[in-house]
PDB file of N, CA and C in Angstrom:
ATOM      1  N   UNK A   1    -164.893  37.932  40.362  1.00  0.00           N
ATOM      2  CA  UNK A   1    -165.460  38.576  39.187  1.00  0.00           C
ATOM      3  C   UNK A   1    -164.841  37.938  37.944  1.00  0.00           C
ATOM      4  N   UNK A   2    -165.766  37.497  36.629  1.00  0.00           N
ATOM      5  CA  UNK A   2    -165.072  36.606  36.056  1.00  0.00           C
ATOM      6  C   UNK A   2    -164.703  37.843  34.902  1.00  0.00           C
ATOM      7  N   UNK A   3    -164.270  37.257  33.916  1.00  0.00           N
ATOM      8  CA  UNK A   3    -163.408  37.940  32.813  1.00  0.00           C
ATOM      9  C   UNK A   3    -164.794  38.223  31.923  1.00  0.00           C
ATOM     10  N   UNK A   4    -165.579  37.303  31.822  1.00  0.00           N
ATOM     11  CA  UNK A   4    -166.818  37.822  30.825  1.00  0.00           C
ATOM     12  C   UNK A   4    -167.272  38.663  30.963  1.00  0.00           C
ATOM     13  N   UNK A   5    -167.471  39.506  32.756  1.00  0.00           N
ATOM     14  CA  UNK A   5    -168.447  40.448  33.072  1.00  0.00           C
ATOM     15  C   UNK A   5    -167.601  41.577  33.019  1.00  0.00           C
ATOM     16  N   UNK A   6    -166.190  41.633  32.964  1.00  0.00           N
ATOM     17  CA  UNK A   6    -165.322  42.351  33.096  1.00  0.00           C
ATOM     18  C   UNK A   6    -165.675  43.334  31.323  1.00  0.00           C
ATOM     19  N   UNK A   7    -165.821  41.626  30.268  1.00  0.00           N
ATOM     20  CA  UNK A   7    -165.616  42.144  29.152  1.00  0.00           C
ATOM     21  C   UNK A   7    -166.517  42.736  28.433  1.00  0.00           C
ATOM     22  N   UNK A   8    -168.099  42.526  28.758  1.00  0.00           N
ATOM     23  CA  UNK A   8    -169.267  43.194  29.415  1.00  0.00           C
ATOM     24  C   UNK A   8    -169.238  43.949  29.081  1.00  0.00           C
ATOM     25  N   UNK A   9    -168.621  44.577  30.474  1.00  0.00           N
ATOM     26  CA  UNK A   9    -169.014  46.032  30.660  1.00  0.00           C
ATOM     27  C   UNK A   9    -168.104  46.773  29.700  1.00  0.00           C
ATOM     28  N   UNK A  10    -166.720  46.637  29.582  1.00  0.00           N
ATOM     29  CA  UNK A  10    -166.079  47.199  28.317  1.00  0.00           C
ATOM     30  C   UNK A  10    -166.774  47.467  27.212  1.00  0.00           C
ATOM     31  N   UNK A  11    -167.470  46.460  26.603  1.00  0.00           N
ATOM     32  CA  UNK A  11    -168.189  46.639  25.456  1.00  0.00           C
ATOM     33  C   UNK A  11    -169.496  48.003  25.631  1.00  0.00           C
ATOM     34  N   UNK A  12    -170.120  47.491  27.229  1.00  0.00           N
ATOM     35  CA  UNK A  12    -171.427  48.650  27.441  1.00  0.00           C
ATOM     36  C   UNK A  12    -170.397  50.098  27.262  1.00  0.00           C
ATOM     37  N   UNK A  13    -169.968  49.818  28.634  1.00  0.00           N
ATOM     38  CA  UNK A  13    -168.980  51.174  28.238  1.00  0.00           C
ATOM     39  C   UNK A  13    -168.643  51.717  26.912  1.00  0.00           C
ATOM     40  N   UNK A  14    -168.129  50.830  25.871  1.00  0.00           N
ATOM     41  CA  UNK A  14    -167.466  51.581  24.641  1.00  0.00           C
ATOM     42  C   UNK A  14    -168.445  52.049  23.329  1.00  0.00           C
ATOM     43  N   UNK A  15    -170.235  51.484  23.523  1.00  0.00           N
ATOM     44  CA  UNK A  15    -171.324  52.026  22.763  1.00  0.00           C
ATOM     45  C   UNK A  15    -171.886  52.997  23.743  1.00  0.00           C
ATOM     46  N   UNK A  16    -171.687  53.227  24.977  1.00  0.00           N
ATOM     47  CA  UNK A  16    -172.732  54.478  25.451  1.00  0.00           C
ATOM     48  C   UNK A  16    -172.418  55.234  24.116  1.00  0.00           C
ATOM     49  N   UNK A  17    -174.114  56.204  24.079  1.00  0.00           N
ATOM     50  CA  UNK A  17    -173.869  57.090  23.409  1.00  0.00           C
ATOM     51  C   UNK A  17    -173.283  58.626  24.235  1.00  0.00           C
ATOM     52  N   UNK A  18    -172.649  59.550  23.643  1.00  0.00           N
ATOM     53  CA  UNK A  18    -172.113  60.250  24.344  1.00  0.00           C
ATOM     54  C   UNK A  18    -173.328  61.255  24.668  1.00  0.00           C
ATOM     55  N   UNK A  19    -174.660  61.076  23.628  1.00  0.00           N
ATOM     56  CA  UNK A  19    -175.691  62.124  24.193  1.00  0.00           C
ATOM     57  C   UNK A  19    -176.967  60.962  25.138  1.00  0.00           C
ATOM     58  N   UNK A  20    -176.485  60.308  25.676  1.00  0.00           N
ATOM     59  CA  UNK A  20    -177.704  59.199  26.271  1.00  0.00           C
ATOM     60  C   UNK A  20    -177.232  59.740  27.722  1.00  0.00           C
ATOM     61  N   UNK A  21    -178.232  59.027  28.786  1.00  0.00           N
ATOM     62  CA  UNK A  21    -178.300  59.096  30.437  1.00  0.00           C
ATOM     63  C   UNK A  21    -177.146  59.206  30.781  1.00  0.00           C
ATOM     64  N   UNK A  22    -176.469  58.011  30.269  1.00  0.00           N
ATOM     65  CA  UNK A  22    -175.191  57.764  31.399  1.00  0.00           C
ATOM     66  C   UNK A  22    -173.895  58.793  30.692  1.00  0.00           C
ATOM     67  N   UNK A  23    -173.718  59.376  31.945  1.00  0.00           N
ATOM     68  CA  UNK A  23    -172.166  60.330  31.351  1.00  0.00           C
ATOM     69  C   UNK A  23    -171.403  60.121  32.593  1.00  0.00           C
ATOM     70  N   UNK A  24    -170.612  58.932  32.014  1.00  0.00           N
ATOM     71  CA  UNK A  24    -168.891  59.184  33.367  1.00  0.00           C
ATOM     72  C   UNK A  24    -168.555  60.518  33.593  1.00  0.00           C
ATOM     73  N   UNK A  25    -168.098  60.954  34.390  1.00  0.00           N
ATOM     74  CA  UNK A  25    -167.456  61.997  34.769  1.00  0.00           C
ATOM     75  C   UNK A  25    -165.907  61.555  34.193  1.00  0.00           C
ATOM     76  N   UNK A  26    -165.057  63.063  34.502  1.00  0.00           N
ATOM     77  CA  UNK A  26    -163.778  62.502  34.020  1.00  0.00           C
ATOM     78  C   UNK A  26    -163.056  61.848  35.061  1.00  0.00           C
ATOM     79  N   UNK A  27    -163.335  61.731  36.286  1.00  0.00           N
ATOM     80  CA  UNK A  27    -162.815  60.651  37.474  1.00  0.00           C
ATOM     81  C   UNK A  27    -163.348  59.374  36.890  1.00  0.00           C
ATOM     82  N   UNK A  28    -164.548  59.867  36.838  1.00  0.00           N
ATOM     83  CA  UNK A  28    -165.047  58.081  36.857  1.00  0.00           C
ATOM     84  C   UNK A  28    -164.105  57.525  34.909  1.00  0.00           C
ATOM     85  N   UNK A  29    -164.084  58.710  34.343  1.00  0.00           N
ATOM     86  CA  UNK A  29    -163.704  57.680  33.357  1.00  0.00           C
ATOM     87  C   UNK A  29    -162.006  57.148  33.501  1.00  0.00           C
ATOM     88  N   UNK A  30    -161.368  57.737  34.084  1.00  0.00           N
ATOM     89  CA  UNK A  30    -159.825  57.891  34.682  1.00  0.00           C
ATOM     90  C   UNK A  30    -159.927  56.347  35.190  1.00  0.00           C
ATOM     91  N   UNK A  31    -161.015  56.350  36.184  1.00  0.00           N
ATOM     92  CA  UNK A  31    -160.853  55.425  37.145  1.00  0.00           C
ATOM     93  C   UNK A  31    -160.999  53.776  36.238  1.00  0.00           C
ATOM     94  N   UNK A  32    -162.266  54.062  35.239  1.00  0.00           N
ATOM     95  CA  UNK A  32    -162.285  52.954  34.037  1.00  0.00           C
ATOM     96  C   UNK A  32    -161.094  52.731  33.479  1.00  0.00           C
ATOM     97  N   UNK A  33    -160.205  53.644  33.265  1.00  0.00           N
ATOM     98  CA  UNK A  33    -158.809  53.697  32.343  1.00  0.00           C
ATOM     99  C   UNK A  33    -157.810  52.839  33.577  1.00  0.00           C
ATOM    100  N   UNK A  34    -157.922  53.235  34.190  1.00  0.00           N
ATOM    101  CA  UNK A  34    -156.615  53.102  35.239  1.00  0.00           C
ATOM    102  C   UNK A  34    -157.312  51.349  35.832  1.00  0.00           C
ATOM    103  N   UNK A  35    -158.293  50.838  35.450  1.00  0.00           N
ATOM    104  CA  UNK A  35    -158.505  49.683  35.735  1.00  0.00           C
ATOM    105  C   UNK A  35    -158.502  48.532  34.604  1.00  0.00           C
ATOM    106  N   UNK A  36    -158.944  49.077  34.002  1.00  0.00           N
ATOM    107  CA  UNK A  36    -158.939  48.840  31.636  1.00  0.00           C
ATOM    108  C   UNK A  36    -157.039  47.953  32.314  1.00  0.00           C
ATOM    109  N   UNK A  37    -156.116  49.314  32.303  1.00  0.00           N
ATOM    110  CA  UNK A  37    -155.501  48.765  31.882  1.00  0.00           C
ATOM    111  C   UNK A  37    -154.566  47.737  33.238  1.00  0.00           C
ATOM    112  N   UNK A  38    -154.819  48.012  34.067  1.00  0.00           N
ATOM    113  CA  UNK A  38    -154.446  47.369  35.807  1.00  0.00           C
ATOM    114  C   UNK A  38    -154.773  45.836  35.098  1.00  0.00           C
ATOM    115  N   UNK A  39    -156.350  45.584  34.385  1.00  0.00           N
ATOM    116  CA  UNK A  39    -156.634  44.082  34.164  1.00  0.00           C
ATOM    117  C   UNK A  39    -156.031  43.261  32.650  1.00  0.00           C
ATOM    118  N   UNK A  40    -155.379  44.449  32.060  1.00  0.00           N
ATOM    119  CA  UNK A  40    -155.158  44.231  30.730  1.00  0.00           C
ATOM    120  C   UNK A  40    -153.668  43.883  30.582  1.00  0.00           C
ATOM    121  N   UNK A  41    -153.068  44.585  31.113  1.00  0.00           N
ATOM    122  CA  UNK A  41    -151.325  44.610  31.261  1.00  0.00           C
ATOM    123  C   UNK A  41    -151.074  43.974  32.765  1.00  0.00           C
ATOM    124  N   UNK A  42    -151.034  44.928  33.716  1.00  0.00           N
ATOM    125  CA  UNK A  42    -150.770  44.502  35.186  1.00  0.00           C
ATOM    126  C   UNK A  42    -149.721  46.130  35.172  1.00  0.00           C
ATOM    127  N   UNK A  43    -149.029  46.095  36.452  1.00  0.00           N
ATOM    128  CA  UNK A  43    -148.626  47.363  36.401  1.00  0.00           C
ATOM    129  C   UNK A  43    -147.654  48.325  35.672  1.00  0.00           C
ATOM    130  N   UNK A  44    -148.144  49.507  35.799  1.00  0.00           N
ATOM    131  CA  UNK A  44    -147.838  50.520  35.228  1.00  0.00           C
ATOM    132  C   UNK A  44    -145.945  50.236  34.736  1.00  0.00           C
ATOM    133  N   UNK A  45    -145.451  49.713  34.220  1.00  0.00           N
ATOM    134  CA  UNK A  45    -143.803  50.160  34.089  1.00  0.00           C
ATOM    135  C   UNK A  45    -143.367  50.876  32.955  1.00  0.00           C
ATOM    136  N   UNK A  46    -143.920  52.059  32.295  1.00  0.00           N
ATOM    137  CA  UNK A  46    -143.768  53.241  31.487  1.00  0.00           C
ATOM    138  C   UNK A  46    -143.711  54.233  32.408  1.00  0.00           C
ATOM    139  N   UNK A  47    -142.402  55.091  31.445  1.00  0.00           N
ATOM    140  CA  UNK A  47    -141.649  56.333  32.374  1.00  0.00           C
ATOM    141  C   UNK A  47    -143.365  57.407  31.897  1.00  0.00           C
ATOM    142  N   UNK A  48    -143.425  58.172  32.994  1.00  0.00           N
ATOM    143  CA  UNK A  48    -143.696  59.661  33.025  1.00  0.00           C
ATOM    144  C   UNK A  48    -144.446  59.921  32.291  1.00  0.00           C
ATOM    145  N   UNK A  49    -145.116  60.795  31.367  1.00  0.00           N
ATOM    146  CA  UNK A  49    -145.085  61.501  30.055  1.00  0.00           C
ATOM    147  C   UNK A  49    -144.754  63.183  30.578  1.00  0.00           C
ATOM    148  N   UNK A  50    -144.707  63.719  29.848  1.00  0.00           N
ATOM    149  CA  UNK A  50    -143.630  64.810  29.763  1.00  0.00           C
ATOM    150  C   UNK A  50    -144.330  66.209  30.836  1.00  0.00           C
ATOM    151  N   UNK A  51    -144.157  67.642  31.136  1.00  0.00           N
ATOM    152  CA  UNK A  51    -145.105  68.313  31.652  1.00  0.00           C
ATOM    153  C   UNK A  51    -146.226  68.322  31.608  1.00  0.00           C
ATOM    154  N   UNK A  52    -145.562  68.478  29.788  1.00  0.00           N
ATOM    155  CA  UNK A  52    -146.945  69.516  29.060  1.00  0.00           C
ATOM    156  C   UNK A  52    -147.965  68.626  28.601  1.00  0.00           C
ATOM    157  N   UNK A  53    -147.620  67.480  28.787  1.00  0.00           N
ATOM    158  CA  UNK A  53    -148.940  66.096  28.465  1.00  0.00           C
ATOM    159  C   UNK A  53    -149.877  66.065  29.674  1.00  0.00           C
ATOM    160  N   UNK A  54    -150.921  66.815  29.787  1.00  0.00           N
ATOM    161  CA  UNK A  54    -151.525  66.386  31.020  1.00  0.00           C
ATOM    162  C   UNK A  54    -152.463  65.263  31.275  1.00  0.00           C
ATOM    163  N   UNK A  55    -153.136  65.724  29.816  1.00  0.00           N
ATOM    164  CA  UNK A  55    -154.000  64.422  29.972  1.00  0.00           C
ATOM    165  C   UNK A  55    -153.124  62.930  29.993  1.00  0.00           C
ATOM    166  N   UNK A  56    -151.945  62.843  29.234  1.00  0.00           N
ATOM    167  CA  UNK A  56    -151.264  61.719  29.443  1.00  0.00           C
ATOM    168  C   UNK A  56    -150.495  61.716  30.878  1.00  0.00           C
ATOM    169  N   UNK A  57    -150.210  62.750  31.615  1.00  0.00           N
ATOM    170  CA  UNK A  57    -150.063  62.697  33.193  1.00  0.00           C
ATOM    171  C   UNK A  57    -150.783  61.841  34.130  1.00  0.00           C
ATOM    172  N   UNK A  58    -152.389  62.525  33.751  1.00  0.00           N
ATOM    173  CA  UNK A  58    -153.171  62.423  34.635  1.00  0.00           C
ATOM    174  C   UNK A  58    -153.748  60.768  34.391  1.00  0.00           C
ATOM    175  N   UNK A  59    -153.440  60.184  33.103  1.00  0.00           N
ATOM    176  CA  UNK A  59    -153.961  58.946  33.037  1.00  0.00           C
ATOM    177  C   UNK A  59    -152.515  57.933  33.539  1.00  0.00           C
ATOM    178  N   UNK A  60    -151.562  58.335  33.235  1.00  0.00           N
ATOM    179  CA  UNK A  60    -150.359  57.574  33.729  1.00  0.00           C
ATOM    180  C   UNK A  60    -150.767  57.409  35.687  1.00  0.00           C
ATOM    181  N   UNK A  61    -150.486  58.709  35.911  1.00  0.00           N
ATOM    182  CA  UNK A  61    -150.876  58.438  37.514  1.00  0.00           C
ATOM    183  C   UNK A  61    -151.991  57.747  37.754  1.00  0.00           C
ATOM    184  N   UNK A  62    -153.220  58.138  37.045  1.00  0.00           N
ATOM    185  CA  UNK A  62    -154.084  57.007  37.717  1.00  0.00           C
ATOM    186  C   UNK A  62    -153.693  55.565  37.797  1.00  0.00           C
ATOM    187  N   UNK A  63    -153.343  55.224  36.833  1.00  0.00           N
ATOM    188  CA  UNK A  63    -152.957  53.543  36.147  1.00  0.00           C
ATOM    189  C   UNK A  63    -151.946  53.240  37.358  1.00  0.00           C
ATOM    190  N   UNK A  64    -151.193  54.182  37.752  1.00  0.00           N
ATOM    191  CA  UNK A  64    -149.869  54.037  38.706  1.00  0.00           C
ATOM    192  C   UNK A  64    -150.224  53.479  40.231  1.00  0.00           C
ATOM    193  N   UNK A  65    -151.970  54.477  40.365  1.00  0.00           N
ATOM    194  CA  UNK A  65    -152.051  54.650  41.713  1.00  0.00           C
ATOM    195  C   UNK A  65    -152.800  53.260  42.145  1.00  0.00           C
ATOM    196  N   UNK A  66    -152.831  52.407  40.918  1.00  0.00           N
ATOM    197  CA  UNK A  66    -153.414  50.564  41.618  1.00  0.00           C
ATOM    198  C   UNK A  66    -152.715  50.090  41.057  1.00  0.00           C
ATOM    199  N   UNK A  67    -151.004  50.486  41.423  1.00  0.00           N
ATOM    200  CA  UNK A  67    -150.137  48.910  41.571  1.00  0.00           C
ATOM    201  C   UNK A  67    -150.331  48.135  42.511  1.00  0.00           C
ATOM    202  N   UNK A  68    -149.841  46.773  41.773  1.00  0.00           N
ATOM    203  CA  UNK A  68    -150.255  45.667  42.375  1.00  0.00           C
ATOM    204  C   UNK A  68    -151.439  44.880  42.743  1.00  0.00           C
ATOM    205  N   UNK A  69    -152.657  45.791  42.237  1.00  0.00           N
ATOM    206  CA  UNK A  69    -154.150  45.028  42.199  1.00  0.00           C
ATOM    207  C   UNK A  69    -154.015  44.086  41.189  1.00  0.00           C
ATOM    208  N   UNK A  70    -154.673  43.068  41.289  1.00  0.00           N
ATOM    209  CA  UNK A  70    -154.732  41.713  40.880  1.00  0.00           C
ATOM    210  C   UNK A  70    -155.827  42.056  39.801  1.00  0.00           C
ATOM    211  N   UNK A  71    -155.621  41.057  38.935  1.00  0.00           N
ATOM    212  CA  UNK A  71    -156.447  41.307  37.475  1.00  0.00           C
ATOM    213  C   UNK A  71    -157.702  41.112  38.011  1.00  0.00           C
ATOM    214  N   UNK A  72    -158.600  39.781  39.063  1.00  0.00           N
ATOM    215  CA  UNK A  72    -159.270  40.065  39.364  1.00  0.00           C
ATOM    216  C   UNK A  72    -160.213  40.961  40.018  1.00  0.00           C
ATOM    217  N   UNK A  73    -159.109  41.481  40.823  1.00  0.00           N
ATOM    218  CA  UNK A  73    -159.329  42.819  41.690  1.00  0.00           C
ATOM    219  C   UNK A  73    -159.900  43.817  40.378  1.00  0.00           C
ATOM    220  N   UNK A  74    -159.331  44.076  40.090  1.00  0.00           N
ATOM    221  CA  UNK A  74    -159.558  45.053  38.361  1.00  0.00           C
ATOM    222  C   UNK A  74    -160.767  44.696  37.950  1.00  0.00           C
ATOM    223  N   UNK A  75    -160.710  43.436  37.401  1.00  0.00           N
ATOM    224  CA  UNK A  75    -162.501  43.192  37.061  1.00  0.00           C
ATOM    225  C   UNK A  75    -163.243  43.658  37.750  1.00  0.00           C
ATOM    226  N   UNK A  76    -163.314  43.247  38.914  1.00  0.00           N
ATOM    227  CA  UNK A  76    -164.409  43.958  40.018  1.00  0.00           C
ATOM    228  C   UNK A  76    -164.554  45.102  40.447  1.00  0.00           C
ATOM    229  N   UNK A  77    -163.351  46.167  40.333  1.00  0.00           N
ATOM    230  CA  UNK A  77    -163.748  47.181  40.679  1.00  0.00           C
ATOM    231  C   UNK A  77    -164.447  47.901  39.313  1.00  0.00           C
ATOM    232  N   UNK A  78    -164.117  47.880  38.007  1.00  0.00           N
ATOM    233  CA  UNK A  78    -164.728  48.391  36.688  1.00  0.00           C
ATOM    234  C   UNK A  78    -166.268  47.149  37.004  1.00  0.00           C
ATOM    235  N   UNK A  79    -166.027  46.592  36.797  1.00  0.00           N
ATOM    236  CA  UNK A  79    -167.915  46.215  36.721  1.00  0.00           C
ATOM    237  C   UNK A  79    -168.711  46.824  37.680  1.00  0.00           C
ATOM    238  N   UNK A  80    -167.809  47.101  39.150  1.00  0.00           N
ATOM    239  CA  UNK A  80    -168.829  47.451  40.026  1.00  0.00           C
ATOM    240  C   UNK A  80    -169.133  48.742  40.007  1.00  0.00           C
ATOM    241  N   UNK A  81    -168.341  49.637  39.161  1.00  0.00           N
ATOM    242  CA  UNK A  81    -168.367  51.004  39.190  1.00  0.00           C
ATOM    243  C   UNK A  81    -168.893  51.387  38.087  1.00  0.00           C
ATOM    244  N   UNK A  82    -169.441  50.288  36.848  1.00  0.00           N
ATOM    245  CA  UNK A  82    -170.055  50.488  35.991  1.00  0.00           C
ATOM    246  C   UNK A  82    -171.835  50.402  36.558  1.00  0.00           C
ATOM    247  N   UNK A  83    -171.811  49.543  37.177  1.00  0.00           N
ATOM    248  CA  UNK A  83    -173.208  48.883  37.690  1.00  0.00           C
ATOM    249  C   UNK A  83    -173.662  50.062  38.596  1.00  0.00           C
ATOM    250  N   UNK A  84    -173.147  50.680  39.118  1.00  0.00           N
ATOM    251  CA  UNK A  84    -173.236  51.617  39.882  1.00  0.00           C
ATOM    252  C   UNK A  84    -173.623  53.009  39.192  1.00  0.00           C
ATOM    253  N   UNK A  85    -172.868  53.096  38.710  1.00  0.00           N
ATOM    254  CA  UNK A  85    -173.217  54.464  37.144  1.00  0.00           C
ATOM    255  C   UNK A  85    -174.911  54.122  36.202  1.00  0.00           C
ATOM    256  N   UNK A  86    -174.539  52.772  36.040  1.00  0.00           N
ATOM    257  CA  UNK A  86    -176.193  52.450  35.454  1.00  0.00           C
ATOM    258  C   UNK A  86    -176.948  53.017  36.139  1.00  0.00           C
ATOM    259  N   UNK A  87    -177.074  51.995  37.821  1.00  0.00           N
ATOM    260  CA  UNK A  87    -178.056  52.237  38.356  1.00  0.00           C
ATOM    261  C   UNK A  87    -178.582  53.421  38.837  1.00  0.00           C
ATOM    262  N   UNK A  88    -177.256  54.568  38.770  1.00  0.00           N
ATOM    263  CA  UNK A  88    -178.029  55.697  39.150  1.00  0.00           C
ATOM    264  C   UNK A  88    -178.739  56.228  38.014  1.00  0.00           C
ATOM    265  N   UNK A  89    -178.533  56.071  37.277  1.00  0.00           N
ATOM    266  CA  UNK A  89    -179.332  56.344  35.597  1.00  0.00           C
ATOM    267  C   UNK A  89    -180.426  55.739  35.562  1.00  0.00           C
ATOM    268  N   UNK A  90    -181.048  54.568  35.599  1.00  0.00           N
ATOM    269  CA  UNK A  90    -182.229  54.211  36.397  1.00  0.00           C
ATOM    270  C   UNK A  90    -182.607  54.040  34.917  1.00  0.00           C
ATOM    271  N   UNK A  91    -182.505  54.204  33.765  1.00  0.00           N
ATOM    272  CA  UNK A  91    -183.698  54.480  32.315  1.00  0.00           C
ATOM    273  C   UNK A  91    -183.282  52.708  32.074  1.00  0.00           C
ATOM    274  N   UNK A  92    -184.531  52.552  31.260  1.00  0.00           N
ATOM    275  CA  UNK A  92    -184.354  51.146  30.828  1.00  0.00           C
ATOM    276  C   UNK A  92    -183.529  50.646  30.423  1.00  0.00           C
ATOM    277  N   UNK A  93    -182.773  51.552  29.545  1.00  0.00           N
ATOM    278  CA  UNK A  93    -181.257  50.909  28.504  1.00  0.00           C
ATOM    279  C   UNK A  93    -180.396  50.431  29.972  1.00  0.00           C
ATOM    280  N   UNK A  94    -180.113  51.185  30.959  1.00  0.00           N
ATOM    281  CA  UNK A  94    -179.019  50.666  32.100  1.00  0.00           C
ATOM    282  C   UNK A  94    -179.810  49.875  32.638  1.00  0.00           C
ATOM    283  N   UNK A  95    -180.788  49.829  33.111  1.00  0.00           N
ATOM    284  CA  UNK A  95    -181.477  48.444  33.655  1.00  0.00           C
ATOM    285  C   UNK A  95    -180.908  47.322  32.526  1.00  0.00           C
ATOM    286  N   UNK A  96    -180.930  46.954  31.042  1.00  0.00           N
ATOM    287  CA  UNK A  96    -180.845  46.341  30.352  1.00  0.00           C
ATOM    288  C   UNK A  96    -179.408  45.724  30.666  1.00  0.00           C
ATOM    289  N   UNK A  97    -177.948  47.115  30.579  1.00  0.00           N
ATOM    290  CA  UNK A  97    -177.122  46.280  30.709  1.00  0.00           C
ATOM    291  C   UNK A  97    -176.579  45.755  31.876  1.00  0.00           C
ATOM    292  N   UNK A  98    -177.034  46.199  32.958  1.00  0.00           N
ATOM    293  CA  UNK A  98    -176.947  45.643  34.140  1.00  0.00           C
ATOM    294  C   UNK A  98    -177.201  44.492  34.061  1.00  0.00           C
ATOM    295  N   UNK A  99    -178.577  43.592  33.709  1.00  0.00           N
ATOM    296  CA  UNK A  99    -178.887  42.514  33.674  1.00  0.00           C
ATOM    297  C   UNK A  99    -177.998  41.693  32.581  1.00  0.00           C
ATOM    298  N   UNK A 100    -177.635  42.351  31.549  1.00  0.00           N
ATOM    299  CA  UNK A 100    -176.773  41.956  30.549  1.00  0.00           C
ATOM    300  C   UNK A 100    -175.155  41.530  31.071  1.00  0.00           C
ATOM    301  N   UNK A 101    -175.062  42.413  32.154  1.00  0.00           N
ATOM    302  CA  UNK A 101    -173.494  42.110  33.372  1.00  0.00           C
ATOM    303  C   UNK A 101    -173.626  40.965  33.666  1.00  0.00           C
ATOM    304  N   UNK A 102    -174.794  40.859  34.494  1.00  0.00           N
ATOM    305  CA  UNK A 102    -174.863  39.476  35.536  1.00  0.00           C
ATOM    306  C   UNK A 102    -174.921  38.685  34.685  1.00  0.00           C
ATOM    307  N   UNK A 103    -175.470  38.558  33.423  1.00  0.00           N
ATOM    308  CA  UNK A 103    -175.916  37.157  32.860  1.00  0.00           C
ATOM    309  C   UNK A 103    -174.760  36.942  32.142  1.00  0.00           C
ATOM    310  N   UNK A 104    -173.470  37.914  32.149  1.00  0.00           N
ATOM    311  CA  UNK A 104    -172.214  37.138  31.184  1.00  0.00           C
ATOM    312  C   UNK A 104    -172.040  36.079  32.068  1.00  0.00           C
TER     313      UNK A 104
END
């Protein structure tokens, strides 16, 4: 999976509108986060965040729970889990960036 399609989908991802077809769930968007940054940095080596931070908990652990995936590995799993989210959305705009994936 190359870095263009990786960077792609980042971009599709970061104009969805929040009232259009496609709505990540908060797994699926965790799972975007925890791969965002797996291909961006490499692994997790920041302590904890505190109890009462959950949402910063719950995104630390994700990021935690793919040490050692390879940046490529990372690309591929966010494009493929983007392409996947399109296609169940099926409306023309995700047909669009789907084809807009492959052709980076």
């Amino acid at each position: 999976m190359s870095e263009a399609k990786f960077n792609k989908a980042v971009e599709i991802i970061g104009a969805l509108p929040k009232d259009g077809p496609v709505k990540p769930s908060q797994d699926d968007q965790l799972f975007f986060y925890k791969y965002f940054k797996q291909a961006k940095i490499g692994d997790n080596t920041t302590t904890r965040p505190g109890m009462l931070d959950f949402a910063g908990k719950a995104k630390w652990d994700a990021w935690t729970s793919v040490k050692g995936v390879t940046k490529e590995e990372a690309y591929k799993q966010y494009v493929d889990k983007l392409i996947a989210i399109l296609e169940a959305a099926g409306d023309e705009e995700s047909k669009k960036h789907i084809e807009e994936i492959n052709a980076a």
